[in-house]
C-alpha atoms as a PDB file:
ATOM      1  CA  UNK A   1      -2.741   2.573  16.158  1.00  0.00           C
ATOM      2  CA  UNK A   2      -2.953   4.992  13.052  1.00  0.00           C
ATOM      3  CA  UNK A   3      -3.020   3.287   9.665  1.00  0.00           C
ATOM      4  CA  UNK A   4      -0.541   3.800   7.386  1.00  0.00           C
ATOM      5  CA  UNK A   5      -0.627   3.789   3.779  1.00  0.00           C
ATOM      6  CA  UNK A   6       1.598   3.456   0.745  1.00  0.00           C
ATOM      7  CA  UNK A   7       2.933   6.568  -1.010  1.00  0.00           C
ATOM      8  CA  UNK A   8       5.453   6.433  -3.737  1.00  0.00           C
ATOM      9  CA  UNK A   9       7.912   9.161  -5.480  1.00  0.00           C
ATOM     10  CA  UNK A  10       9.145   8.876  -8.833  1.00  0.00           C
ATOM     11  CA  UNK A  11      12.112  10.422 -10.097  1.00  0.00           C
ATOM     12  CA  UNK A  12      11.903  11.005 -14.160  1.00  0.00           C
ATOM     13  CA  UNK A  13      14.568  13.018 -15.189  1.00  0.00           C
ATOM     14  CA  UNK A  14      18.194  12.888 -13.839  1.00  0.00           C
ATOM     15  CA  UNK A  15      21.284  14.033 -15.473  1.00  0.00           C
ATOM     16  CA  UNK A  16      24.119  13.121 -13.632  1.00  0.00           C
ATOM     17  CA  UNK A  17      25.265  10.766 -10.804  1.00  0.00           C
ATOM     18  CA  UNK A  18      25.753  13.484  -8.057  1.00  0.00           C
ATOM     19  CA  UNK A  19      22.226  14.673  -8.594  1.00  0.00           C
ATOM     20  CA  UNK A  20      20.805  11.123  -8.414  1.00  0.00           C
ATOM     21  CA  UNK A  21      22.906  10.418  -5.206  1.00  0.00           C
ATOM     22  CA  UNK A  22      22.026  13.905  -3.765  1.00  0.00           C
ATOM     23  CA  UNK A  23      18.148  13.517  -4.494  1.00  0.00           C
ATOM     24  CA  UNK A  24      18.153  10.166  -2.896  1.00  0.00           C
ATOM     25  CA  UNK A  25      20.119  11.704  -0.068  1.00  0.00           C
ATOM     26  CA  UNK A  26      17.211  13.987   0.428  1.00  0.00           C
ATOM     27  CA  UNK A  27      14.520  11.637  -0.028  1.00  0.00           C
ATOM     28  CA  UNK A  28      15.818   9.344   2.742  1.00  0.00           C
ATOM     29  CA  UNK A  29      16.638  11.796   4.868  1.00  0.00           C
ATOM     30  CA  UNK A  30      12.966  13.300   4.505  1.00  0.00           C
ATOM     31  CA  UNK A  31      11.199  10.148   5.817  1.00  0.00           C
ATOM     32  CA  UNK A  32       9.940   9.017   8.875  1.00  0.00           C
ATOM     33  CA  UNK A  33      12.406   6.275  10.693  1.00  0.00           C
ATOM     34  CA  UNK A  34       9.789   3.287  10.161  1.00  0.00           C
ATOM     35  CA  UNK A  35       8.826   4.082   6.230  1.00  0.00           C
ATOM     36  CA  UNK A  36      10.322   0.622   5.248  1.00  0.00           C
ATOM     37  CA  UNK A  37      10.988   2.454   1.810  1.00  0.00           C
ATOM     38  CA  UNK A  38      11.937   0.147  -1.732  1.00  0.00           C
ATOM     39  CA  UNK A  39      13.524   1.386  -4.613  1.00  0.00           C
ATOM     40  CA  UNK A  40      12.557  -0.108  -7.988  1.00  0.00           C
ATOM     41  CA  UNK A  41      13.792   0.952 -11.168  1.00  0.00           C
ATOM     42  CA  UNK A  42      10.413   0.776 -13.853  1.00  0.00           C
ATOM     43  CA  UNK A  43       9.320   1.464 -17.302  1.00  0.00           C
ATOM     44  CA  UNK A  44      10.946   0.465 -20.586  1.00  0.00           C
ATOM     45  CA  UNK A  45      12.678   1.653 -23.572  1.00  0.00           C
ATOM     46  CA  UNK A  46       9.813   3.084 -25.775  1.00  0.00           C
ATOM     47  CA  UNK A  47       7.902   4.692 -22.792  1.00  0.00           C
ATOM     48  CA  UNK A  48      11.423   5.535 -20.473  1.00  0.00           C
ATOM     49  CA  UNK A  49      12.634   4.747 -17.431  1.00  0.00           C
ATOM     50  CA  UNK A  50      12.450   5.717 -13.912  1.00  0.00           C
ATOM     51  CA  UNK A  51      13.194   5.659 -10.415  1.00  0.00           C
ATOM     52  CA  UNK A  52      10.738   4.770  -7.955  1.00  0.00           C
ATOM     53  CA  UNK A  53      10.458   5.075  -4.601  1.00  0.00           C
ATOM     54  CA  UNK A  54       7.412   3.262  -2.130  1.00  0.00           C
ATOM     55  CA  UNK A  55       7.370   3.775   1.379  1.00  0.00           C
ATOM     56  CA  UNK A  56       4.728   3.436   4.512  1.00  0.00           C
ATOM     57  CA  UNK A  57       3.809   6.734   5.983  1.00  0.00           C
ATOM     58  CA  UNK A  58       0.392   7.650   8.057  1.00  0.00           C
ATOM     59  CA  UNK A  59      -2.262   9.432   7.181  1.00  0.00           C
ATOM     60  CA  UNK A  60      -2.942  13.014   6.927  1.00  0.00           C
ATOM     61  CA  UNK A  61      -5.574  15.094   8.892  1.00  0.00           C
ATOM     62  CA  UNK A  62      -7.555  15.420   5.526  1.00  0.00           C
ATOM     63  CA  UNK A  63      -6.748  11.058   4.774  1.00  0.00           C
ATOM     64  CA  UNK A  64      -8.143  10.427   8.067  1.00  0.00           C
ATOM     65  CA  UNK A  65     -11.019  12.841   7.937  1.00  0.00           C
ATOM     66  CA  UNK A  66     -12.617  11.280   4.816  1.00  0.00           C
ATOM     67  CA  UNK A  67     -11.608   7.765   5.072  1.00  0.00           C
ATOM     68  CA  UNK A  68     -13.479   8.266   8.760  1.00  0.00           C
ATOM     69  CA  UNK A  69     -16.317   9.134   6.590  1.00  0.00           C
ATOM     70  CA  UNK A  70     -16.481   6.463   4.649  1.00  0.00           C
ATOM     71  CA  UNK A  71     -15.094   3.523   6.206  1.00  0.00           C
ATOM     72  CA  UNK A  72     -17.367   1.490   8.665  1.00  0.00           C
ATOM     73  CA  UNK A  73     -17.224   1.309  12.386  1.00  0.00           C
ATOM     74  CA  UNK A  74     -14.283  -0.412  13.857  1.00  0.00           C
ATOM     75  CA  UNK A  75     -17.861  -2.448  15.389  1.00  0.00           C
ATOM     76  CA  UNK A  76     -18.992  -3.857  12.248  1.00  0.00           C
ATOM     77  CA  UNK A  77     -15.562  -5.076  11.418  1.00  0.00           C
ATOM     78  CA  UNK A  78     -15.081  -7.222  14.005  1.00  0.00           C
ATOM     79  CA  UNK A  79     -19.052  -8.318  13.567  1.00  0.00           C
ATOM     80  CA  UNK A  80     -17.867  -9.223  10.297  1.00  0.00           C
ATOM     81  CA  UNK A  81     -14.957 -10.990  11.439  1.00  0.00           C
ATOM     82  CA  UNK A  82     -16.868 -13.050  14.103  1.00  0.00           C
ATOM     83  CA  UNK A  83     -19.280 -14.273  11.615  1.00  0.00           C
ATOM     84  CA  UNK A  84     -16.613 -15.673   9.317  1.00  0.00           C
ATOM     85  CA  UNK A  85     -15.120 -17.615  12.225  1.00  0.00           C
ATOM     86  CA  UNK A  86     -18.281 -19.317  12.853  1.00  0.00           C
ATOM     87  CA  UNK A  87     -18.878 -19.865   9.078  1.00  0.00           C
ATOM     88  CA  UNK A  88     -15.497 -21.570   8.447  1.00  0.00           C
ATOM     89  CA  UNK A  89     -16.644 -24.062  11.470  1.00  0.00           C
ATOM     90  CA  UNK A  90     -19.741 -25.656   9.232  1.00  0.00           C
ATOM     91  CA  UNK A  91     -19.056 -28.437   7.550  1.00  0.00           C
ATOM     92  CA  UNK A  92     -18.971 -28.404   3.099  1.00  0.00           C
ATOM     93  CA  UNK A  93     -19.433 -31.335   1.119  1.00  0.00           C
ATOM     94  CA  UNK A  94     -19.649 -30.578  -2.126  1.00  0.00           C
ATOM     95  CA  UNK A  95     -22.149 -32.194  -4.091  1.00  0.00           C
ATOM     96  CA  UNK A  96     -21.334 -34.273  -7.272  1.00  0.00           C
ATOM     97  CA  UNK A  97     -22.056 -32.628 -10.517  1.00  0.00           C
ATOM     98  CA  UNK A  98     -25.237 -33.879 -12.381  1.00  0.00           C
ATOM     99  CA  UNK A  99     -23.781 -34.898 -16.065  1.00  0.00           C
ATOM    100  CA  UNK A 100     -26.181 -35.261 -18.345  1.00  0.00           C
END
């Protein structure tokens, strides 16, 4: 399975209703059936408000390409994760704190 990643669009400057509800229209319409998107309204009265928009989407080509680069083997991962299984088995006591 692809991973998928967070993107977000922001909408600054609106004038009137209609324009809102027909840039939303074209927003939704524009993404992929599974984006999950989340509108949130942000910002405050000195620095202004806006509209903004987070949805799940997969990578690019280019995404993929570098973050192939750079991430590990899928290997090491589960290497990783084997480890930690066997580490949460030992036991822990925790010693008491010398006060002096």
């Amino acid at each position: 399975m692809a991973r998928r990643v967070k993107d977000f669009i922001e909408i600054g400057d609106y004038t009137s209703l209609d324009r809102l509800i027909t840039t939303l229209q074209a927003i939704r319409e524009s993404l992929p059936p599974d984006a999950e998107p989340e509108l949130k309204l942000r910002g405050d009265d000195i620095f202004g408000r806006r509209i903004s928009i987070c949805y799940m989407r997969e990578l690019t080509g280019e995404e993929a390409e570098l973050e192939g680069r750079y991430a590990p083997p899928r290997d090491d991962n589960a290497e990783i994760e084997e480890l930690r299984e066997q580490l949460d088995e030992v036991p822990f006591q925790r010693r008491k704190s010398r006060a002096a």
